[in-house]
Protein backbone atom coordinates (compact mmCIF):
# COMPACT_ATOMS: atom_id res chain seq x y z
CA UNK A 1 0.00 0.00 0.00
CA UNK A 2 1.35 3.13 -0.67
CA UNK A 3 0.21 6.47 1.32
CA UNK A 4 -1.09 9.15 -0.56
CA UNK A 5 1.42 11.99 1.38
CA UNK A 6 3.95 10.14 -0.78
CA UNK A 7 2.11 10.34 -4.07
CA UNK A 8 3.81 10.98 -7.07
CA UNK A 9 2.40 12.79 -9.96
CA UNK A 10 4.18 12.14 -12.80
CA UNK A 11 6.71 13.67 -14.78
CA UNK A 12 7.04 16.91 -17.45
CA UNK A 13 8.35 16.05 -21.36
CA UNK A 14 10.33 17.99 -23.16
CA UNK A 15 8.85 18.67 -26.86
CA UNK A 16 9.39 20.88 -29.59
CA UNK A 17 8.45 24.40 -28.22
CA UNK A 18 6.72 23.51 -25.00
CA UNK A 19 6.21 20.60 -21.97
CA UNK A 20 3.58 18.26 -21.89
CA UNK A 21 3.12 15.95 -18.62
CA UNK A 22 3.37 12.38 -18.66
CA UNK A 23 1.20 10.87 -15.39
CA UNK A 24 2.02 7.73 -13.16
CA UNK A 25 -0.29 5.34 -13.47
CA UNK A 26 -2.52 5.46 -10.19
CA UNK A 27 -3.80 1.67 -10.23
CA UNK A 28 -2.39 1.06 -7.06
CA UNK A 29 -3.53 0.53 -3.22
CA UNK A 30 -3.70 4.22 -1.57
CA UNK A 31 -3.85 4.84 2.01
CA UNK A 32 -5.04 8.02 4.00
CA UNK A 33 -3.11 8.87 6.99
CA UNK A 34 -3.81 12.68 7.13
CA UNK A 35 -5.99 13.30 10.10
CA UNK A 36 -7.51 16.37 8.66
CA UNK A 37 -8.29 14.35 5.87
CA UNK A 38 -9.85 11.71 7.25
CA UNK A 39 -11.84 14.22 9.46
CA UNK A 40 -12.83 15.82 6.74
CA UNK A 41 -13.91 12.96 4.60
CA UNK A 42 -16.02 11.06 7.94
CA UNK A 43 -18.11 15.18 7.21
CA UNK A 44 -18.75 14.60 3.95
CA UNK A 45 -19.75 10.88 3.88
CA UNK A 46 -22.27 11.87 6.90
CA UNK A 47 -23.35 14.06 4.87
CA UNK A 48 -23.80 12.38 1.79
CA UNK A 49 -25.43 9.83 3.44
CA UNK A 50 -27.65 12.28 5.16
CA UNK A 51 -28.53 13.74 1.09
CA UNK A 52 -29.30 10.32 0.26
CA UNK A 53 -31.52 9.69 3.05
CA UNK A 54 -33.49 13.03 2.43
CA UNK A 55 -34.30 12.00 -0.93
CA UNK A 56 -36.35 9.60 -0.14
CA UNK A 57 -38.65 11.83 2.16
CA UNK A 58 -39.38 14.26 -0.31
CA UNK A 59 -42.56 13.13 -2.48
CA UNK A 60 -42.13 12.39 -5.96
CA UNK A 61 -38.26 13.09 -6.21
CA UNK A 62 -38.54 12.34 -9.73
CA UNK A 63 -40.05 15.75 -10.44
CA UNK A 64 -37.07 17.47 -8.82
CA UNK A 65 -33.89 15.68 -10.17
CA UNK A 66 -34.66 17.41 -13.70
CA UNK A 67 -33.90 20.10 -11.88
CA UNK A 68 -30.98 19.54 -10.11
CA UNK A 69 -29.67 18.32 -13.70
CA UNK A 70 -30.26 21.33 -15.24
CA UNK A 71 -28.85 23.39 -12.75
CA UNK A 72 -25.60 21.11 -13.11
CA UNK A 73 -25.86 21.53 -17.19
CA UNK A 74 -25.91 24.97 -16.95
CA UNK A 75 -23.21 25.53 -14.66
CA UNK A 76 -20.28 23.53 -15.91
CA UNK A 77 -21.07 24.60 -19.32
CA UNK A 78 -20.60 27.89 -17.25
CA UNK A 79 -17.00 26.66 -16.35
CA UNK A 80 -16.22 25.69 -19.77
CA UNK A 81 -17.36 29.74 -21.60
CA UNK A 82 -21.46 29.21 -22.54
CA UNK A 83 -23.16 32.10 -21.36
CA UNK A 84 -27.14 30.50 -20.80
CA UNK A 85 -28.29 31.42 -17.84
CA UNK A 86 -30.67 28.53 -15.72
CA UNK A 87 -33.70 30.32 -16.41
CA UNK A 88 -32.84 30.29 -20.10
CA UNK A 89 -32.17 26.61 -19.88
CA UNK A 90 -35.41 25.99 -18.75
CA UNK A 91 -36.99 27.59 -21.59
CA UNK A 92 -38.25 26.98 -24.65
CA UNK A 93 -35.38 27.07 -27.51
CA UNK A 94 -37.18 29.32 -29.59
CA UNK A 95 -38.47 31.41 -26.68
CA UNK A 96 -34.60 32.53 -27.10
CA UNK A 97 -32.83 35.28 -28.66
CA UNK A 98 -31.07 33.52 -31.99
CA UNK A 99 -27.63 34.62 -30.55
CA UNK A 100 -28.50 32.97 -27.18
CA UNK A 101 -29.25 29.84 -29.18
CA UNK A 102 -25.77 27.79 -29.68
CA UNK A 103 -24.85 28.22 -25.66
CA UNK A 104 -28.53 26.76 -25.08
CA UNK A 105 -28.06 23.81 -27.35
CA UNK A 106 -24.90 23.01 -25.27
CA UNK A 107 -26.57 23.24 -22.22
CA UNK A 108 -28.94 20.83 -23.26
CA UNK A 109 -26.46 18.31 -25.06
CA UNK A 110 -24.81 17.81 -21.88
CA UNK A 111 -28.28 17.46 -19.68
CA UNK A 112 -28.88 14.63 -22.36
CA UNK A 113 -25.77 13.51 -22.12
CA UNK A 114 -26.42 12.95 -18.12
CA UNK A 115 -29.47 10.97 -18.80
CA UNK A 116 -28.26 9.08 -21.75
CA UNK A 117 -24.93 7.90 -19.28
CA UNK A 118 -27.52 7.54 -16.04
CA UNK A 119 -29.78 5.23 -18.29
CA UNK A 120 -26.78 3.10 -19.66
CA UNK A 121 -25.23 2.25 -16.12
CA UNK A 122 -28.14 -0.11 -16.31
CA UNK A 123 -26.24 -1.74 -18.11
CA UNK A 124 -22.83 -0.63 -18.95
CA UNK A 125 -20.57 0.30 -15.72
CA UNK A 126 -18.25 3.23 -15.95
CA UNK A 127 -15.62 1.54 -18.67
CA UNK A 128 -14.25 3.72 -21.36
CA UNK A 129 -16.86 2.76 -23.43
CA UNK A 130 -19.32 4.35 -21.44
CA UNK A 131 -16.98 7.59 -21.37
CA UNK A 132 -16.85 7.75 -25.17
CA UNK A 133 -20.36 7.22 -26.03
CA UNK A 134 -21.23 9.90 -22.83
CA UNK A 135 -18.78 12.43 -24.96
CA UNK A 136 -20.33 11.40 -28.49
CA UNK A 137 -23.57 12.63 -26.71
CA UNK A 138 -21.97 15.36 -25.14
CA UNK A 139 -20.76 17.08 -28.60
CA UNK A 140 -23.76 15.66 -30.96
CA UNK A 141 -24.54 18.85 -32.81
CA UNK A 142 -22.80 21.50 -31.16
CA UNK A 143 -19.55 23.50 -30.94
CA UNK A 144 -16.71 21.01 -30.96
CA UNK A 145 -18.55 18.24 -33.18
CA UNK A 146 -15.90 18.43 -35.17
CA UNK A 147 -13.82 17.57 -32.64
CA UNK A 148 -13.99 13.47 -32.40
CA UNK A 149 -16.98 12.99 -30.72
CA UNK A 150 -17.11 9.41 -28.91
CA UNK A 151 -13.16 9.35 -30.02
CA UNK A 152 -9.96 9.84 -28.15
CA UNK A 153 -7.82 12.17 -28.84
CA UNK A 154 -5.28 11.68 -31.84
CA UNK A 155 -3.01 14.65 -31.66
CA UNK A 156 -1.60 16.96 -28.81
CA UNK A 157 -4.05 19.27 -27.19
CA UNK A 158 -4.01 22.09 -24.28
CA UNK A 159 -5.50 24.51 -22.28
CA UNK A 160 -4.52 27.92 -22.82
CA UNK A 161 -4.25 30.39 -25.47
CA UNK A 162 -1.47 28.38 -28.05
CA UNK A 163 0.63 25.48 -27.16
CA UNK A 164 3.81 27.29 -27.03
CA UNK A 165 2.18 29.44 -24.45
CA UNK A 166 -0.18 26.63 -22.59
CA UNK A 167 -1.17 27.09 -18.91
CA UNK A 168 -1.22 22.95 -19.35
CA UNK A 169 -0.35 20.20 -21.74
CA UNK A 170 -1.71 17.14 -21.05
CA UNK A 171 0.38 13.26 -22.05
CA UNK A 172 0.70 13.17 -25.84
CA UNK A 173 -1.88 11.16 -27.58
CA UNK A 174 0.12 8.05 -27.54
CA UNK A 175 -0.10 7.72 -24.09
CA UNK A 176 -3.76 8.54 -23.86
CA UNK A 177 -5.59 4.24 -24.28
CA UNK A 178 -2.72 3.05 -21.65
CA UNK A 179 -3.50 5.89 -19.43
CA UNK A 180 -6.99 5.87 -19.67
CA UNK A 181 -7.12 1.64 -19.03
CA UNK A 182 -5.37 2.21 -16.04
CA UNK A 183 -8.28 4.71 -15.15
CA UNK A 184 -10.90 2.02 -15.66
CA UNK A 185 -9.45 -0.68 -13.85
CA UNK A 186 -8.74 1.86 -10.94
CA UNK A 187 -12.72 2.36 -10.82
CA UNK A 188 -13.75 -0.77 -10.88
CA UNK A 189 -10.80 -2.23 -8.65
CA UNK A 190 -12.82 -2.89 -4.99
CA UNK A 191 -10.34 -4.77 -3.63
CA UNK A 192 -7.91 -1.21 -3.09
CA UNK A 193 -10.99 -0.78 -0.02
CA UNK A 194 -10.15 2.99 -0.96
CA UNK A 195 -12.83 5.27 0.57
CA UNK A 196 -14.84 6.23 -2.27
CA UNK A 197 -14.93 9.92 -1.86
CA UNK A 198 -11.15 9.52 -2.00
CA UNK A 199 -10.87 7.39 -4.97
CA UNK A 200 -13.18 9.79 -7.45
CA UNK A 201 -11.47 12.48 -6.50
CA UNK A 202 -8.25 10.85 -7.77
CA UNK A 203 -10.05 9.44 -10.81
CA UNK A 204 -11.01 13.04 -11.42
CA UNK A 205 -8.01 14.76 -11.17
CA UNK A 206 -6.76 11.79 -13.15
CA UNK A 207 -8.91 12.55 -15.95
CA UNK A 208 -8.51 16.14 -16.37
CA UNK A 209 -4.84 15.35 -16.50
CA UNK A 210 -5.10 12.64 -18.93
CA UNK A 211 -7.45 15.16 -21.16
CA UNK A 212 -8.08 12.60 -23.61
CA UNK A 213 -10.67 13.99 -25.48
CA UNK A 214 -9.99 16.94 -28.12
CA UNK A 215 -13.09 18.71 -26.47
CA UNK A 216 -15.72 18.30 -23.89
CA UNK A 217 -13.18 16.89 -21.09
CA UNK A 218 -14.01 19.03 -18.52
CA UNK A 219 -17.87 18.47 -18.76
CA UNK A 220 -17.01 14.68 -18.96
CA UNK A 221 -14.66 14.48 -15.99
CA UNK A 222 -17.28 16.38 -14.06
CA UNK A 223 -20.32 14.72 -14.88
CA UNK A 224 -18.02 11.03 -14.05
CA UNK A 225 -18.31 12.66 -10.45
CA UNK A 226 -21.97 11.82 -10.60
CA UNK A 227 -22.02 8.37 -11.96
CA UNK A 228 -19.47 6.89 -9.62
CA UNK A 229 -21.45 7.95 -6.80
CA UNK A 230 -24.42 6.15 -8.72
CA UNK A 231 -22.44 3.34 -9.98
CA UNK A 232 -20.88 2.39 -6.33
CA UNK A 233 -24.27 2.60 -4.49
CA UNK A 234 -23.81 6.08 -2.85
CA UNK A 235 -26.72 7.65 -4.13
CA UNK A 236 -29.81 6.51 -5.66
CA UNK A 237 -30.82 10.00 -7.13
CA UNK A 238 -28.53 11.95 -9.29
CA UNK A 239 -28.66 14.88 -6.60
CA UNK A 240 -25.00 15.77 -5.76
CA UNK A 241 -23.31 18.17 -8.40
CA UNK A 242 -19.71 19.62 -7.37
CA UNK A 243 -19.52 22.29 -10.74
CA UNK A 244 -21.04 24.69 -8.73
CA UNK A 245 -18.47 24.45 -6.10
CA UNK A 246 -15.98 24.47 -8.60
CA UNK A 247 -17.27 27.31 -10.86
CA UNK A 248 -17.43 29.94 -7.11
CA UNK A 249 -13.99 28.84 -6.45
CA UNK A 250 -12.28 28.20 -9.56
CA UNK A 251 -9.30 29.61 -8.91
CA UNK A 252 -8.47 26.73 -6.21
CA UNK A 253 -10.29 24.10 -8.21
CA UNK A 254 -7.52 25.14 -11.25
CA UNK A 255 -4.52 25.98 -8.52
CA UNK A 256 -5.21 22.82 -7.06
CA UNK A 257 -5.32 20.54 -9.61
CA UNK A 258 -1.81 21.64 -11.38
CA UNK A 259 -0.24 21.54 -7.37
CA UNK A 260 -0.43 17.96 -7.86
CA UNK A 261 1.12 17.54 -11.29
CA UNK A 262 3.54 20.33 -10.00
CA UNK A 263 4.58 19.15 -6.60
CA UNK A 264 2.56 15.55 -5.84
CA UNK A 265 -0.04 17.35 -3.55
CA UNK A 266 -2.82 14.97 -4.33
CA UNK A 267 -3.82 15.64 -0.22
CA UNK A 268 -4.53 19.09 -1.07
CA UNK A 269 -6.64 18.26 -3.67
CA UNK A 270 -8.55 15.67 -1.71
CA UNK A 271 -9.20 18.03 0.93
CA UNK A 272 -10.40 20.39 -1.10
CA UNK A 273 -12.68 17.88 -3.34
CA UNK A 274 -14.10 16.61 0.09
CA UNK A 275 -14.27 20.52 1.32
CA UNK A 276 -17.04 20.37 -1.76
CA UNK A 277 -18.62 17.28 -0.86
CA UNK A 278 -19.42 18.97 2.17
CA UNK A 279 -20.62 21.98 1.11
CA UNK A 280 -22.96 21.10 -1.53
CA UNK A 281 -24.49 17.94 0.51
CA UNK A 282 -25.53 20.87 2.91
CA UNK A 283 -26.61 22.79 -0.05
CA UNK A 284 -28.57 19.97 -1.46
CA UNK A 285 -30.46 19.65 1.65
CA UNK A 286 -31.65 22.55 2.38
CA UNK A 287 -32.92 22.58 -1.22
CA UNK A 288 -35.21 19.91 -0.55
CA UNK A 289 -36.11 21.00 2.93
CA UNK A 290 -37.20 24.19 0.80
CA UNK A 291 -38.98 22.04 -1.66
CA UNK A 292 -40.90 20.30 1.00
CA UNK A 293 -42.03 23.74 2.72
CA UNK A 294 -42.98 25.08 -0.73
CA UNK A 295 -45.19 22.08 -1.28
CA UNK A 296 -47.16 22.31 1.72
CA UNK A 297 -47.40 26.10 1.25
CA UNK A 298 -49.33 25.80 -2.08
CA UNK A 299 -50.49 22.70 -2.41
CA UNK A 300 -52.12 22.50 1.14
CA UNK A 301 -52.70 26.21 1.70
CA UNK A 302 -53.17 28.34 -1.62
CA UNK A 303 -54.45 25.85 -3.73
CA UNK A 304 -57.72 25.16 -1.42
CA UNK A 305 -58.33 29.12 -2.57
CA UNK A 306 -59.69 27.92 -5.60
CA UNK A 307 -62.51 25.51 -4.68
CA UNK A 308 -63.48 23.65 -7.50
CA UNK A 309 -60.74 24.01 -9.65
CA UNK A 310 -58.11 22.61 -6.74
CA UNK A 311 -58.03 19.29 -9.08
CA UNK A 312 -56.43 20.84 -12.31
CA UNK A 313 -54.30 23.14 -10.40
CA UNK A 314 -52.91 20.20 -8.42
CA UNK A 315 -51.90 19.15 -11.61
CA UNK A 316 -50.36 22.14 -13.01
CA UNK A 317 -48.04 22.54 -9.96
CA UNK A 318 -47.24 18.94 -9.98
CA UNK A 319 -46.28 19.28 -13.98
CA UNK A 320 -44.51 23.14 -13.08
CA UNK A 321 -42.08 21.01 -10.78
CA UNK A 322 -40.78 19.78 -13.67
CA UNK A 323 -40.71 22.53 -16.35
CA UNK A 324 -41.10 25.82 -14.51
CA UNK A 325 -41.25 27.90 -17.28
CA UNK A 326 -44.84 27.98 -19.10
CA UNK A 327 -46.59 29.63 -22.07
CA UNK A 328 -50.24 28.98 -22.71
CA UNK A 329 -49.69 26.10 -25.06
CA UNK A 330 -47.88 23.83 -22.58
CA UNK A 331 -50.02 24.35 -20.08
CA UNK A 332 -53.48 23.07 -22.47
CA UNK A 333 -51.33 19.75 -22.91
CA UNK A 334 -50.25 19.75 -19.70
CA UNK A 335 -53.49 19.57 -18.56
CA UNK A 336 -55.64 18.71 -21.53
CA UNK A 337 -57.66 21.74 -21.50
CA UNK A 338 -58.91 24.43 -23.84
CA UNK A 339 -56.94 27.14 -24.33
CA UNK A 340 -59.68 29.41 -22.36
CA UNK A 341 -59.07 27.09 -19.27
CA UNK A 342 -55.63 27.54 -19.88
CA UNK A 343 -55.42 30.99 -19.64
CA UNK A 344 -57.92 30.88 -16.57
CA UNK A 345 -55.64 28.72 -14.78
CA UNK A 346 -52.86 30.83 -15.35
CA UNK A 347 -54.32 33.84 -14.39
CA UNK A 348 -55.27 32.21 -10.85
CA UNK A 349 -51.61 30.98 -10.26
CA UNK A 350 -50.92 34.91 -11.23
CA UNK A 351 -52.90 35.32 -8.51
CA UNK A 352 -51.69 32.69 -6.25
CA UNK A 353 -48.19 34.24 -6.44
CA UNK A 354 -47.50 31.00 -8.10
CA UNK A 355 -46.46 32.16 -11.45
CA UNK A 356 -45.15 35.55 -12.84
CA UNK A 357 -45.24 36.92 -16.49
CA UNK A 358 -41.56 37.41 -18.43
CA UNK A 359 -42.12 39.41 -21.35
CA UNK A 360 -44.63 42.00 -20.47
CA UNK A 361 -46.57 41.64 -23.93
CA UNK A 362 -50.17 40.57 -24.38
CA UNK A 363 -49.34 37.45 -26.80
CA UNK A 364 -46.87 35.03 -26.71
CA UNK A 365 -46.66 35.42 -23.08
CA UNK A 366 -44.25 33.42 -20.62
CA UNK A 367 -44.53 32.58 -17.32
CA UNK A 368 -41.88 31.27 -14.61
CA UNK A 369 -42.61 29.23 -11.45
CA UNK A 370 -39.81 31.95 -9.76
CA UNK A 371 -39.95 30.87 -6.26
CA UNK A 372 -39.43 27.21 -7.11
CA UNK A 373 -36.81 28.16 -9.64
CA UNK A 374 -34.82 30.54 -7.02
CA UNK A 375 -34.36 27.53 -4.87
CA UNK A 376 -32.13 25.83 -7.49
CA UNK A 377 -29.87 29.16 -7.77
């Protein structure tokens, strides 16, 4: 067993006009003898266990985890330069400005590209192959589908302005399949008996050193984050999402990850991965102690207000949990109604507080579920 204090990253290449780093393979037994570490990862698996748990009290979860998907889409696209904002991804694409348009399609490429990877681990665990076909998803029809979509990298790539002048330079593509094997059989090892908060944060950092797609790899080795904790049994909902820990401190999230190629400091970057764990567990459930209190506010409370009509406007709010953003049309199918009821409906959740108009004009008219939707921001 080797301890991870005396981890060792790697090693930097010299090339033609630049460095690129070669990493050690990490397919090995690790051991944690850091006693901040280990304090800080028996917080975060309390609390992830606690997330988990709350999950299951809040009624129809289902609704919800569309939401906590898009709110993940949205924000490491964020990370990565798109510019929708999570109201925007909730709406329509047409509803859009046409320049707003090509950051929305991302957004939504990668929240199919979450369900496409979530519905697969039914049957595929996290191999490579899972990886690719996740990244083929990922870039399907958007910026960067030029890019080798499903495909590993088959020429040097790096992040920064020009290679001579890269902030990083990941392994050159020969070393990309070896590297990347030694990845998979590190996640599906479970004879290391490394703590699994531990071990994805390694395979992450591992990942976003490897690089080993042309594009995309930072929205890949994100969203992996996700289906480990899935794939090993940690969660049953896809309800923990670090980007937004990463995006408000992405400074350290950068800083840390090059410490450890620079000087083997794969502890800092644990405690700092764990540090997020924590944070956004806590996050997460509040949010559904919010959701809960919302519920009972309308649905047991407000909604009685409108006597008769308390059937189809259980309905509505129960269909609003999951799309939040409404015109006229949606809500007819949503509740098979005339457009007249429609409108009628609408105009009592106006009155409710329930829903607010976005445009201001007198056709075409939008509405947003905004205290539901704030509880997501």
């Amino acid at each position: 067993m080797k301890d991870i204090k005396n981890f060792k990253a790697g090693t930097w290449l010299k090339q033609i006009e630049y460095r690129s780093f070669s990493p050690n393979l990490i397919h090995e037994s690790w051991v944690l003898s850091d006693p901040a570490i280990l304090t800080l990862l028996s917080q975060a698996d309390r609390n992830l266990g606690k997330l988990d748990a709350f999950s299951d009290l809040v009624p129809d979860i289902d609704f919800f985890i569309k939401m906590h998907v898009t709110k993940e889409a949205t924000v490491s696209s964020k990370i990565e330069g798109t510019q929708t904002s999570f109201q925007e991804a909730l709406a329509k694409e047409e509803d859009l400005d046409p320049e707003r348009r090509d950051d929305w399609q991302e957004v939504h490429a990668y929240i199919e590209a979450m369900n496409q990877a979530i519905q697969d681990m039914e049957k595929l665990p996290i191999y490579t192959r899972l990886i690719r076909k996740t990244h083929a998803v990922l870039l399907d029809g958007v910026r960067g589908q030029e890019k080798l979509p499903g495909e590993f990298r088959n020429s040097q790539n790096w992040i920064g302005p020009s290679l001579k002048h890269a902030v990083f330079v990941p392994p050159v593509h020969t070393e990309v399949h070896a590297l990347m094997s030694d990845l998979e059989k590190f996640i599906h090892d479970d004879q290391l008996q490394i703590p699994h908060l531990v071990k994805i944060a390694m395979v992450h950092y591992q990942f976003e050193t490897i690089h080993p797609f042309l594009d995309g790899n930072g929205r890949v080795g994100r969203l992996l984050i996700t289906l480990y904790l899935l794939d090993k049994g940690l969660l049953k909902y896809p309800t923990l999402y670090l980007s937004d820990y990463f995006e408000r401190n992405r400074r350290d999230y950068y800083d840390n990850l090059m410490r450890v190629r620079e000087k083997d400091a794969m502890g800092e970057w644990i405690a700092f991965f764990l540090k997020g764990v924590i944070e956004t567990t806590a996050s997460g459930i509040r949010t559904f102690q919010e959701i809960i209190s919302l519920r009972e506010k309308y649905e047991f409370q407000e909604l009685i207000k409108l006597g008769k009509k308390q059937g189809d406007a259980k309905r509505l709010i129960t269909a609003l949990y999951r799309q939040p953003i409404v015109d006229v049309g949606q809500v007819e199918k949503m509740l098979d109604v005339h457009n007249s009821t429609a409108n009628r409906m609408i105009r009592d959740f106006q009155e409710l507080g329930i829903l607010e108009e976005l445009t201001g004009f007198k056709r075409n008219r939008i509405f947003a579920f905004k205290e539901y939707i704030n509880l997501f921001r």
